[in-house]
PDB file of N, CA and C in Angstrom:
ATOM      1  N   UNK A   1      -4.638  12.800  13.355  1.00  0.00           N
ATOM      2  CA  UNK A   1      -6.023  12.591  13.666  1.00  0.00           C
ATOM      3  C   UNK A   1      -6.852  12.809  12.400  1.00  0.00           C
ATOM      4  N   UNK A   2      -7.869  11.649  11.960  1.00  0.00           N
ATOM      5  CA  UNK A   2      -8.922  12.146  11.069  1.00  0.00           C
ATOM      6  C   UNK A   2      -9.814  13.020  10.964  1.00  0.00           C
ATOM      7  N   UNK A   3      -9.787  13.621   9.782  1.00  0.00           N
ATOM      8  CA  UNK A   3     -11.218  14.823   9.253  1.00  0.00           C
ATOM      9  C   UNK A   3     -12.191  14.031   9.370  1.00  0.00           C
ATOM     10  N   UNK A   4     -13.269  14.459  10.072  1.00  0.00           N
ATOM     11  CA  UNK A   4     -14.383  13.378   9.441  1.00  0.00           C
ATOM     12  C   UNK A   4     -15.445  14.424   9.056  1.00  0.00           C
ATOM     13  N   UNK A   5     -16.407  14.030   8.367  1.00  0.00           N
ATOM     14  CA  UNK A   5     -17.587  15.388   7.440  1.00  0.00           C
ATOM     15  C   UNK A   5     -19.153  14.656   8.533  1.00  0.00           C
ATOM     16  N   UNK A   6     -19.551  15.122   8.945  1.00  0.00           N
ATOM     17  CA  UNK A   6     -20.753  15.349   8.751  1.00  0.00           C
ATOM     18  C   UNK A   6     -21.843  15.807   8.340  1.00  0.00           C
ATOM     19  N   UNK A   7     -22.866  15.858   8.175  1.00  0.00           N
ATOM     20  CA  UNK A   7     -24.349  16.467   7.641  1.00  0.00           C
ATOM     21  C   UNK A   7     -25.490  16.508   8.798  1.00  0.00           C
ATOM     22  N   UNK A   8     -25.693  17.517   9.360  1.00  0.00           N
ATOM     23  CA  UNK A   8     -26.777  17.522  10.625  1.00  0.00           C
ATOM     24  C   UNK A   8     -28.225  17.140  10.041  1.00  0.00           C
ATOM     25  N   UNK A   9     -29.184  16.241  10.175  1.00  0.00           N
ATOM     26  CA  UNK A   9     -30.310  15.733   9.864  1.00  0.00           C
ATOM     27  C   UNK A   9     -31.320  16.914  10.093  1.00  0.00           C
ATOM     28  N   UNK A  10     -31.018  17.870  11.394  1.00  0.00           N
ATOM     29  CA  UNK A  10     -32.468  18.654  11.452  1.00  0.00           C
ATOM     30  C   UNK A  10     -32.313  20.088  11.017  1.00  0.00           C
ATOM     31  N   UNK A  11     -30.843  20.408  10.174  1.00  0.00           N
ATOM     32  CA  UNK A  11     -30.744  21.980  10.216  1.00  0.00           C
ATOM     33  C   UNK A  11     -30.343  21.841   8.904  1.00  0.00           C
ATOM     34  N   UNK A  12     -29.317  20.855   8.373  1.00  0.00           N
ATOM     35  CA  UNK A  12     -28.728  20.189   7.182  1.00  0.00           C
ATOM     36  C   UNK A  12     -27.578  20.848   6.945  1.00  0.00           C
ATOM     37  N   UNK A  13     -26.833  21.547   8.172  1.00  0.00           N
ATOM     38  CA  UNK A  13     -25.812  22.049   7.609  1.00  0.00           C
ATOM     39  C   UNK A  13     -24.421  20.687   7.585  1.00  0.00           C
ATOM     40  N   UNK A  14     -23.518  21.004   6.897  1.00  0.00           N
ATOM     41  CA  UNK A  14     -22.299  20.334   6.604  1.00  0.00           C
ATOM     42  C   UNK A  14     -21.159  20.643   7.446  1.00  0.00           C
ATOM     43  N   UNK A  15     -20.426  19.832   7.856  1.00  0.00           N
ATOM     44  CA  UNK A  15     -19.574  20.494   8.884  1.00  0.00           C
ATOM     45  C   UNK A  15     -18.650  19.066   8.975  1.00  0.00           C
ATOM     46  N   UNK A  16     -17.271  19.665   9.372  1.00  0.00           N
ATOM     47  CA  UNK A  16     -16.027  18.383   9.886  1.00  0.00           C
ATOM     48  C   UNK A  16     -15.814  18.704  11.373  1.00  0.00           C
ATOM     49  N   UNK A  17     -15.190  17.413  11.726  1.00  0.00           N
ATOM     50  CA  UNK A  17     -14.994  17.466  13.421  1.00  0.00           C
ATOM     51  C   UNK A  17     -13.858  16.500  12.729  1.00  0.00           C
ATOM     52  N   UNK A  18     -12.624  17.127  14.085  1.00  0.00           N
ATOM     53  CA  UNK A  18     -11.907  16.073  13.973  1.00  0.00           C
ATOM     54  C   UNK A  18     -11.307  15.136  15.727  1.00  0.00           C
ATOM     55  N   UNK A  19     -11.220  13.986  14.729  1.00  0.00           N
ATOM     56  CA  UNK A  19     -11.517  12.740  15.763  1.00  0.00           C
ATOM     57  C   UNK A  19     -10.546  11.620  15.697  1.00  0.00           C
ATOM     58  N   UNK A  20     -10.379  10.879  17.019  1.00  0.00           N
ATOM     59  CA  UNK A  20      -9.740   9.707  16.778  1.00  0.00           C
ATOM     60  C   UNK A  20     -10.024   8.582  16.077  1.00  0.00           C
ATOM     61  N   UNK A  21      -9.505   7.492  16.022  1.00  0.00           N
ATOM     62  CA  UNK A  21     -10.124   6.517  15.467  1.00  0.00           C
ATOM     63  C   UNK A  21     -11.131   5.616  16.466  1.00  0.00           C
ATOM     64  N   UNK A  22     -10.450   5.803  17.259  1.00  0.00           N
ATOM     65  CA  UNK A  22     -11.266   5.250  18.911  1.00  0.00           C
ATOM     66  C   UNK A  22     -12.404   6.134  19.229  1.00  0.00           C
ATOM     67  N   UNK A  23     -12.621   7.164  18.696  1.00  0.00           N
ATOM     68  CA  UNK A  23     -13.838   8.280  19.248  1.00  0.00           C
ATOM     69  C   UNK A  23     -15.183   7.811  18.256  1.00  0.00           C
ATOM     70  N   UNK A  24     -16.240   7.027  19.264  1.00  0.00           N
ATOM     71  CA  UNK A  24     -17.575   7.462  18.658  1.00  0.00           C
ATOM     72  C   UNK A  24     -18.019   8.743  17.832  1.00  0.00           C
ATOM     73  N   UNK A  25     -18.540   8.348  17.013  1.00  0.00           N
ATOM     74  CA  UNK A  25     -19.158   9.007  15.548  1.00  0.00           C
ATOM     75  C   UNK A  25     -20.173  10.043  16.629  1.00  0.00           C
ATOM     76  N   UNK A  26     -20.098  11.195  16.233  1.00  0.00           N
ATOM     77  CA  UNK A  26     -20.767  12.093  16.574  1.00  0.00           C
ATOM     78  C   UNK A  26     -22.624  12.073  16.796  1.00  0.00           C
ATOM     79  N   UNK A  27     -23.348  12.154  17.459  1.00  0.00           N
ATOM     80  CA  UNK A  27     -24.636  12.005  17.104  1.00  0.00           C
ATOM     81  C   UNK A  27     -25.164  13.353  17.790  1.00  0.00           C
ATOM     82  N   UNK A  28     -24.730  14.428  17.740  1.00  0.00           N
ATOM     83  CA  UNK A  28     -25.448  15.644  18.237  1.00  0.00           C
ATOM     84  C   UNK A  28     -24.515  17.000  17.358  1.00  0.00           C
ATOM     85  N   UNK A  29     -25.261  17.434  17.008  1.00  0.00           N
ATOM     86  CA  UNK A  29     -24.488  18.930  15.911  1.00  0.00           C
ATOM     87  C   UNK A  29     -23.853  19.726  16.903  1.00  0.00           C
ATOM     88  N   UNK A  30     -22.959  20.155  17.034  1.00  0.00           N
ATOM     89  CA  UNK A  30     -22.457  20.908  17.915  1.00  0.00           C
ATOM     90  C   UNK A  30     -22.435  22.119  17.735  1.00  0.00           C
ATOM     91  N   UNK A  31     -23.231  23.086  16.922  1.00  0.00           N
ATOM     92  CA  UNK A  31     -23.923  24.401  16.693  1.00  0.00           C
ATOM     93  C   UNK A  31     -25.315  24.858  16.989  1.00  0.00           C
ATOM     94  N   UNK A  32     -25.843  23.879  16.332  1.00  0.00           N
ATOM     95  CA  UNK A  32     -27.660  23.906  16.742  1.00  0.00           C
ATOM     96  C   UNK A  32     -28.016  23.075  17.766  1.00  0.00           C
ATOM     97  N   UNK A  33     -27.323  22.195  18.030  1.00  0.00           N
ATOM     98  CA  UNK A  33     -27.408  21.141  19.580  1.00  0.00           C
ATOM     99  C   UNK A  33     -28.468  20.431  19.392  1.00  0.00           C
ATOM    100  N   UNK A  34     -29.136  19.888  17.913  1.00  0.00           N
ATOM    101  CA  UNK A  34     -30.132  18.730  17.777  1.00  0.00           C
ATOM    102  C   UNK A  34     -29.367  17.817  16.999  1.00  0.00           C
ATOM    103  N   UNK A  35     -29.816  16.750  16.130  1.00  0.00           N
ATOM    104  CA  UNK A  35     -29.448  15.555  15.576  1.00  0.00           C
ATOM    105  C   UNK A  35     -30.378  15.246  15.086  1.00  0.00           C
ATOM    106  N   UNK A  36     -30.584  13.921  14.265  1.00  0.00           N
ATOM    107  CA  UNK A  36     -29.448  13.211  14.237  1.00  0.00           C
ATOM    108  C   UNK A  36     -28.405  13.713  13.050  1.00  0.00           C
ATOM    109  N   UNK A  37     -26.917  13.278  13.425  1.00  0.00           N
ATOM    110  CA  UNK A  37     -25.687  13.610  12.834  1.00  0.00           C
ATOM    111  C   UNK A  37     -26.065  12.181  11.697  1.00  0.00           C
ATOM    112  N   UNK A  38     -24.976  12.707  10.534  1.00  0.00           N
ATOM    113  CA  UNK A  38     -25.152  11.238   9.653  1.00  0.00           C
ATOM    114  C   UNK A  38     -23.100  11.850   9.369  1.00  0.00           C
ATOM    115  N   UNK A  39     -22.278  10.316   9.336  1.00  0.00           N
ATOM    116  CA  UNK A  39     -21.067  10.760   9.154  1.00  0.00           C
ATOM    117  C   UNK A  39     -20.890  10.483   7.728  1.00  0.00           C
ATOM    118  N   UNK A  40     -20.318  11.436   6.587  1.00  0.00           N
ATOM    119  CA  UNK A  40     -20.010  11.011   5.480  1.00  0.00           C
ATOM    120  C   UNK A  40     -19.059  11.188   4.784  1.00  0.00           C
ATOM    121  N   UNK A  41     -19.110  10.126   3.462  1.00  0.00           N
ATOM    122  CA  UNK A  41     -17.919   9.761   2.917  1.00  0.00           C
ATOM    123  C   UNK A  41     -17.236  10.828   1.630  1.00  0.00           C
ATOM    124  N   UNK A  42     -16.277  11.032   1.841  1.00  0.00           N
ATOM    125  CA  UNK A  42     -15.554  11.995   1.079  1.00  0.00           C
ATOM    126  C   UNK A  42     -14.504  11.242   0.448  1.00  0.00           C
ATOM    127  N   UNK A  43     -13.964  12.138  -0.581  1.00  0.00           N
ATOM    128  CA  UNK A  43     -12.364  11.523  -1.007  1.00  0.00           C
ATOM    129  C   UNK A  43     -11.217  11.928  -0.150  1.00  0.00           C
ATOM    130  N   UNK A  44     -10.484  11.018  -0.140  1.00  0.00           N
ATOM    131  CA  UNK A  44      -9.326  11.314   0.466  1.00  0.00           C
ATOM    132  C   UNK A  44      -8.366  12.771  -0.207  1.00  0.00           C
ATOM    133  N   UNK A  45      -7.647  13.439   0.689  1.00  0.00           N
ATOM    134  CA  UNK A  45      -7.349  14.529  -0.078  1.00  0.00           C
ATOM    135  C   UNK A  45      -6.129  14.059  -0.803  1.00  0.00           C
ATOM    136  N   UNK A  46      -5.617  12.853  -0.276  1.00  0.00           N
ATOM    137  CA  UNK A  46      -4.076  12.483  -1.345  1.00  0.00           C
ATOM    138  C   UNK A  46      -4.413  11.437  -2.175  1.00  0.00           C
ATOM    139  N   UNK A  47      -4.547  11.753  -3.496  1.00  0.00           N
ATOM    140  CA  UNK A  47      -4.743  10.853  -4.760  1.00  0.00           C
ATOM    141  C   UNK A  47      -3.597  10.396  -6.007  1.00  0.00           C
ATOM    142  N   UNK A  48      -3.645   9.447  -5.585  1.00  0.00           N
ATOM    143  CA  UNK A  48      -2.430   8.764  -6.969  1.00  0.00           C
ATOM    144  C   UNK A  48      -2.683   8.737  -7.939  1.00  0.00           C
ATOM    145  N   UNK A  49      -2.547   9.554  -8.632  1.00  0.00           N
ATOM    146  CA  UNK A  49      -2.468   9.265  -9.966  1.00  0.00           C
ATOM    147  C   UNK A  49      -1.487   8.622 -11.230  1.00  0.00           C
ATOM    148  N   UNK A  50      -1.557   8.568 -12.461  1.00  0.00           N
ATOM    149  CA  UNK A  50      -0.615   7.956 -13.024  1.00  0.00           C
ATOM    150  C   UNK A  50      -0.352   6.143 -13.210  1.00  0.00           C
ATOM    151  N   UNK A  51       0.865   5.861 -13.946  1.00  0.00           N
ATOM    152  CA  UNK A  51       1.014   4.688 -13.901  1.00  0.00           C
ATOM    153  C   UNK A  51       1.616   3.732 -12.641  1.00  0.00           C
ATOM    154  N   UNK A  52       2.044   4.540 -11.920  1.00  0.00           N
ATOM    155  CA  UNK A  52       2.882   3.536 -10.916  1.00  0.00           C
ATOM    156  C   UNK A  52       3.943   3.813 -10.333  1.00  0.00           C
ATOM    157  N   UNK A  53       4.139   2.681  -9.452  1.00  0.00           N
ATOM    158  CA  UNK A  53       5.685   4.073  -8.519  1.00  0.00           C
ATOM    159  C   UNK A  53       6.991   3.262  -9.771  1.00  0.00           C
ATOM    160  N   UNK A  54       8.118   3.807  -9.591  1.00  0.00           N
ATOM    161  CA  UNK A  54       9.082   3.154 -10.563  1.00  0.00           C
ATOM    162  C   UNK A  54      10.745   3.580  -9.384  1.00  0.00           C
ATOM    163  N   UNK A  55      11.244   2.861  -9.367  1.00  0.00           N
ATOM    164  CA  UNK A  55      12.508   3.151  -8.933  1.00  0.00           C
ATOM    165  C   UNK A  55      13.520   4.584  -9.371  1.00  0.00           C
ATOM    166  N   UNK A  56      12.956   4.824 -10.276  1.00  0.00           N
ATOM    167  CA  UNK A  56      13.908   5.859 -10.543  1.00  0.00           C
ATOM    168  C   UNK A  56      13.136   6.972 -10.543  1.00  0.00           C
ATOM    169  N   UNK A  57      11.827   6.886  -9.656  1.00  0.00           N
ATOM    170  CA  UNK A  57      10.871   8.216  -9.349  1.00  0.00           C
ATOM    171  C   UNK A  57      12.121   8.781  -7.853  1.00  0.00           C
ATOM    172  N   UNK A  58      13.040   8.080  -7.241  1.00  0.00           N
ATOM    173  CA  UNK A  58      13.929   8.264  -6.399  1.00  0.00           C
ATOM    174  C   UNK A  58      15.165   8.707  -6.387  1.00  0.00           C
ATOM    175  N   UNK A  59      15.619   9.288  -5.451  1.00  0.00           N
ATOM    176  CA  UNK A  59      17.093   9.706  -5.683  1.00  0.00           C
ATOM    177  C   UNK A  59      18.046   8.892  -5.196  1.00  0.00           C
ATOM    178  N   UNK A  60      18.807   8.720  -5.632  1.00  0.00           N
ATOM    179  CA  UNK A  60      20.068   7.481  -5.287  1.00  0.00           C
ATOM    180  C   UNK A  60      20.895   8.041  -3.812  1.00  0.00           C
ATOM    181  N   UNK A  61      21.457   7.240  -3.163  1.00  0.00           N
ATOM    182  CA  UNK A  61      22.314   7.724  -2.413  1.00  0.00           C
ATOM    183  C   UNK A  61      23.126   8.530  -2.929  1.00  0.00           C
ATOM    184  N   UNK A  62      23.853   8.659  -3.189  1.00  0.00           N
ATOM    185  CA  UNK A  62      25.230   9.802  -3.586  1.00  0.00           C
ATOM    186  C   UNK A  62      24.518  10.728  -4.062  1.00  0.00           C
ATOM    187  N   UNK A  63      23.001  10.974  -3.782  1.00  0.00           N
ATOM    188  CA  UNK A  63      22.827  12.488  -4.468  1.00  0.00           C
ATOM    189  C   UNK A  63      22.531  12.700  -5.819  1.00  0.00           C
ATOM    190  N   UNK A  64      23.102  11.754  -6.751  1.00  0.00           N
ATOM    191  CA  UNK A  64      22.897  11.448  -8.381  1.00  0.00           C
ATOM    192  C   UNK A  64      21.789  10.636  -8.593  1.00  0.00           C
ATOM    193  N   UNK A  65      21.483  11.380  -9.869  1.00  0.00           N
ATOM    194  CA  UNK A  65      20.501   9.954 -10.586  1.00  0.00           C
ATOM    195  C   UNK A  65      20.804  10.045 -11.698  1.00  0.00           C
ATOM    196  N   UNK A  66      20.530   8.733 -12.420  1.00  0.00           N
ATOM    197  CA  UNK A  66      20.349   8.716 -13.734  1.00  0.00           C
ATOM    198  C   UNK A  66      19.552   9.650 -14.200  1.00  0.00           C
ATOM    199  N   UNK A  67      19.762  10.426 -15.500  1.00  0.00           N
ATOM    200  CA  UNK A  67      18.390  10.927 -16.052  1.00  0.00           C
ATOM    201  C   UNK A  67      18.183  10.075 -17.402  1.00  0.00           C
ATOM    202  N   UNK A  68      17.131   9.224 -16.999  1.00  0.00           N
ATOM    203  CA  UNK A  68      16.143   8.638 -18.069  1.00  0.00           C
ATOM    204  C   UNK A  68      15.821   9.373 -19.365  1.00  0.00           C
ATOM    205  N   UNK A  69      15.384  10.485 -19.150  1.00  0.00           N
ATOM    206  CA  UNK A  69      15.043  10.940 -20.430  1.00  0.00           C
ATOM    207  C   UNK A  69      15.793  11.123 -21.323  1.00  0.00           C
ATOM    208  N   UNK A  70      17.473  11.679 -20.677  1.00  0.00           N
ATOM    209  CA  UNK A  70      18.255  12.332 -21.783  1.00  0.00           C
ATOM    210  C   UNK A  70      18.114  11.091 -22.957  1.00  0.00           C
ATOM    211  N   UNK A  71      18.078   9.312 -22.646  1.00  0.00           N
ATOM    212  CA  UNK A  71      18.644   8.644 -23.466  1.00  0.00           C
ATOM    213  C   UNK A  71      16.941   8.081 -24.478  1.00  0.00           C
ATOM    214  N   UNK A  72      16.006   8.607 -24.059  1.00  0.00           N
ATOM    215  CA  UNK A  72      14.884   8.173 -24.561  1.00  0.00           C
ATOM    216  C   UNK A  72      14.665   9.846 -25.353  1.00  0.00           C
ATOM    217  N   UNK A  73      14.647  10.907 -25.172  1.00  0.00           N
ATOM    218  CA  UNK A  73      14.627  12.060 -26.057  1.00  0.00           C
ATOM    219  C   UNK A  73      15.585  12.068 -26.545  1.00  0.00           C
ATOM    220  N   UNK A  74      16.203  11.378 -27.285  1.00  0.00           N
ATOM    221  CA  UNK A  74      17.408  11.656 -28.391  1.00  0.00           C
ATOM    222  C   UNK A  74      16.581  11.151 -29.344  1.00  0.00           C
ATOM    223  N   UNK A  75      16.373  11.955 -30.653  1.00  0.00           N
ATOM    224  CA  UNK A  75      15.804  11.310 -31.770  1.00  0.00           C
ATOM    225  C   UNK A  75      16.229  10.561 -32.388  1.00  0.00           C
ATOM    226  N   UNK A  76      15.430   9.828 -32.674  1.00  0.00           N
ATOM    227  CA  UNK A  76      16.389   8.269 -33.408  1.00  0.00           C
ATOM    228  C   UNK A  76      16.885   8.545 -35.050  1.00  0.00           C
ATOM    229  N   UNK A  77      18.090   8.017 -35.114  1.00  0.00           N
ATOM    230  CA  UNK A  77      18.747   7.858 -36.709  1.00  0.00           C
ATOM    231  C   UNK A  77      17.920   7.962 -37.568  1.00  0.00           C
ATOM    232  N   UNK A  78      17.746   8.672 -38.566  1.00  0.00           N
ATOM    233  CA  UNK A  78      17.046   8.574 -39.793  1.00  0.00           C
ATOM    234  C   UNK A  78      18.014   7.198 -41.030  1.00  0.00           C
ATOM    235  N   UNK A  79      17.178   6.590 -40.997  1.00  0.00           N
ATOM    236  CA  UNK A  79      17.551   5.576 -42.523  1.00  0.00           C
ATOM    237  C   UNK A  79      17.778   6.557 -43.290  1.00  0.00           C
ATOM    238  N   UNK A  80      18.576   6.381 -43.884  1.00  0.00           N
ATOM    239  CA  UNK A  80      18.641   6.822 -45.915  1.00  0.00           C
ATOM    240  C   UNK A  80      17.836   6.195 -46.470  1.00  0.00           C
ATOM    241  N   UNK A  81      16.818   6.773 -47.391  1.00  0.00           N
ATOM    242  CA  UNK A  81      15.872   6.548 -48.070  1.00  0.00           C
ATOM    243  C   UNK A  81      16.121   6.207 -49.421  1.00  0.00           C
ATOM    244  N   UNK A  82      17.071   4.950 -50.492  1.00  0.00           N
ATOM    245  CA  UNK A  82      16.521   5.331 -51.544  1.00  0.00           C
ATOM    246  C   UNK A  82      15.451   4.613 -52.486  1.00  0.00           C
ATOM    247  N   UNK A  83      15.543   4.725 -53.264  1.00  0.00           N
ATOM    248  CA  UNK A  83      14.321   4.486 -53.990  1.00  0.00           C
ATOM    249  C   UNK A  83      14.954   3.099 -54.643  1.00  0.00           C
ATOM    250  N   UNK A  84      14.075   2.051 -54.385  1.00  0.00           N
ATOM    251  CA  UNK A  84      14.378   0.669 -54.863  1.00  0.00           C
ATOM    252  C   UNK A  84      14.639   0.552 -56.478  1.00  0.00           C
ATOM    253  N   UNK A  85      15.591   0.126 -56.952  1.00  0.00           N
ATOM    254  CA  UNK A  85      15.973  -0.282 -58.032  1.00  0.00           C
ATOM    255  C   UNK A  85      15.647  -1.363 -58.908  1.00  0.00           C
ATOM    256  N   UNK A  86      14.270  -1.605 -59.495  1.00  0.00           N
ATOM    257  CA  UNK A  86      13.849  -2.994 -60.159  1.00  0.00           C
ATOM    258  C   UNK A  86      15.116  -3.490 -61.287  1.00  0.00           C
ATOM    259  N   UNK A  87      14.658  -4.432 -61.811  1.00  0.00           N
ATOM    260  CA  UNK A  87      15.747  -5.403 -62.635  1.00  0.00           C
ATOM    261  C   UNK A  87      15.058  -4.647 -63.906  1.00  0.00           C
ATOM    262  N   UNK A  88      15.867  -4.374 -65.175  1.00  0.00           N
ATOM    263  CA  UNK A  88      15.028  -3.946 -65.710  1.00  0.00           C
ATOM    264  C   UNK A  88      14.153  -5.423 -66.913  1.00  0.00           C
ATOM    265  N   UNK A  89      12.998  -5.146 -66.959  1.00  0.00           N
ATOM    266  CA  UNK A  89      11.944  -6.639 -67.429  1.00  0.00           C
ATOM    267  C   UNK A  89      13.116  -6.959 -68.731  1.00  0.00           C
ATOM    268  N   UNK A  90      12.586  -8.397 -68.838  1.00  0.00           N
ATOM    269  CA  UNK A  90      13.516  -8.666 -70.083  1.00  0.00           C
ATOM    270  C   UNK A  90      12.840  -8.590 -71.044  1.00  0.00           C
ATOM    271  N   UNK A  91      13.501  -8.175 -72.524  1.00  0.00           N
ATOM    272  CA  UNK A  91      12.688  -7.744 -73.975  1.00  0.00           C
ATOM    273  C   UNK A  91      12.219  -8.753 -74.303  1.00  0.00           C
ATOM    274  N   UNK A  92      11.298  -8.888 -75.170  1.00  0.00           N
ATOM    275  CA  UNK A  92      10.560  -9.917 -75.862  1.00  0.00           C
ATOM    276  C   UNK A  92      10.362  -9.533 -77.136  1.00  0.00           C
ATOM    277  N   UNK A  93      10.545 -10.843 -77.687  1.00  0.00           N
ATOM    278  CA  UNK A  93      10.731 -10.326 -79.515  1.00  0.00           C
ATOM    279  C   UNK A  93       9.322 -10.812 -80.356  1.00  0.00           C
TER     280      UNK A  93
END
């Protein structure tokens, strides 16, 4: 069943009721017993964040998974560095 928030118009307090989807929107405060009720919009409490779902956010049947990272945190090969060797210029007489 949904949270829903209200705001009472004649006392201004804030308050949730919870309700079906089939249940008319409240129009009487059910503390101070005047109105009008106004129903309002909130965030949802479950938020996605991030890039995206990915297959291997899952566990495989047999219980195993790959682990991704081991093969992406391996630091990569260092080149040998040496120092380029020019021709040496030709003499001029």
């Amino acid at each position: 069943m949904p949270l829903y928030e209200y705001k009472c118009g004649y006392c201004g307090e804030t308050f949730e009721a919870l309700q079906r989807f089939a249940d008319e929107p409240l129009a009487v405060h059910p503390k101070c017993g005047h109105g009008p009720v106004e129903r309002l919009l909130s965030p949802p409490a479950l938020q996605f964040k991030g890039t995206g779902w990915y297959v291997t956010d899952y566990g495989r049947g047999n219980g195993r998974t790959k682990d991704h990272t081991a093969e992406t945190s391996k630091p990569a090969a260092k080149a040998e560095s040496k120092p380029e060797s020019k021709p040496p210029a030709p003499a001029t007489t």
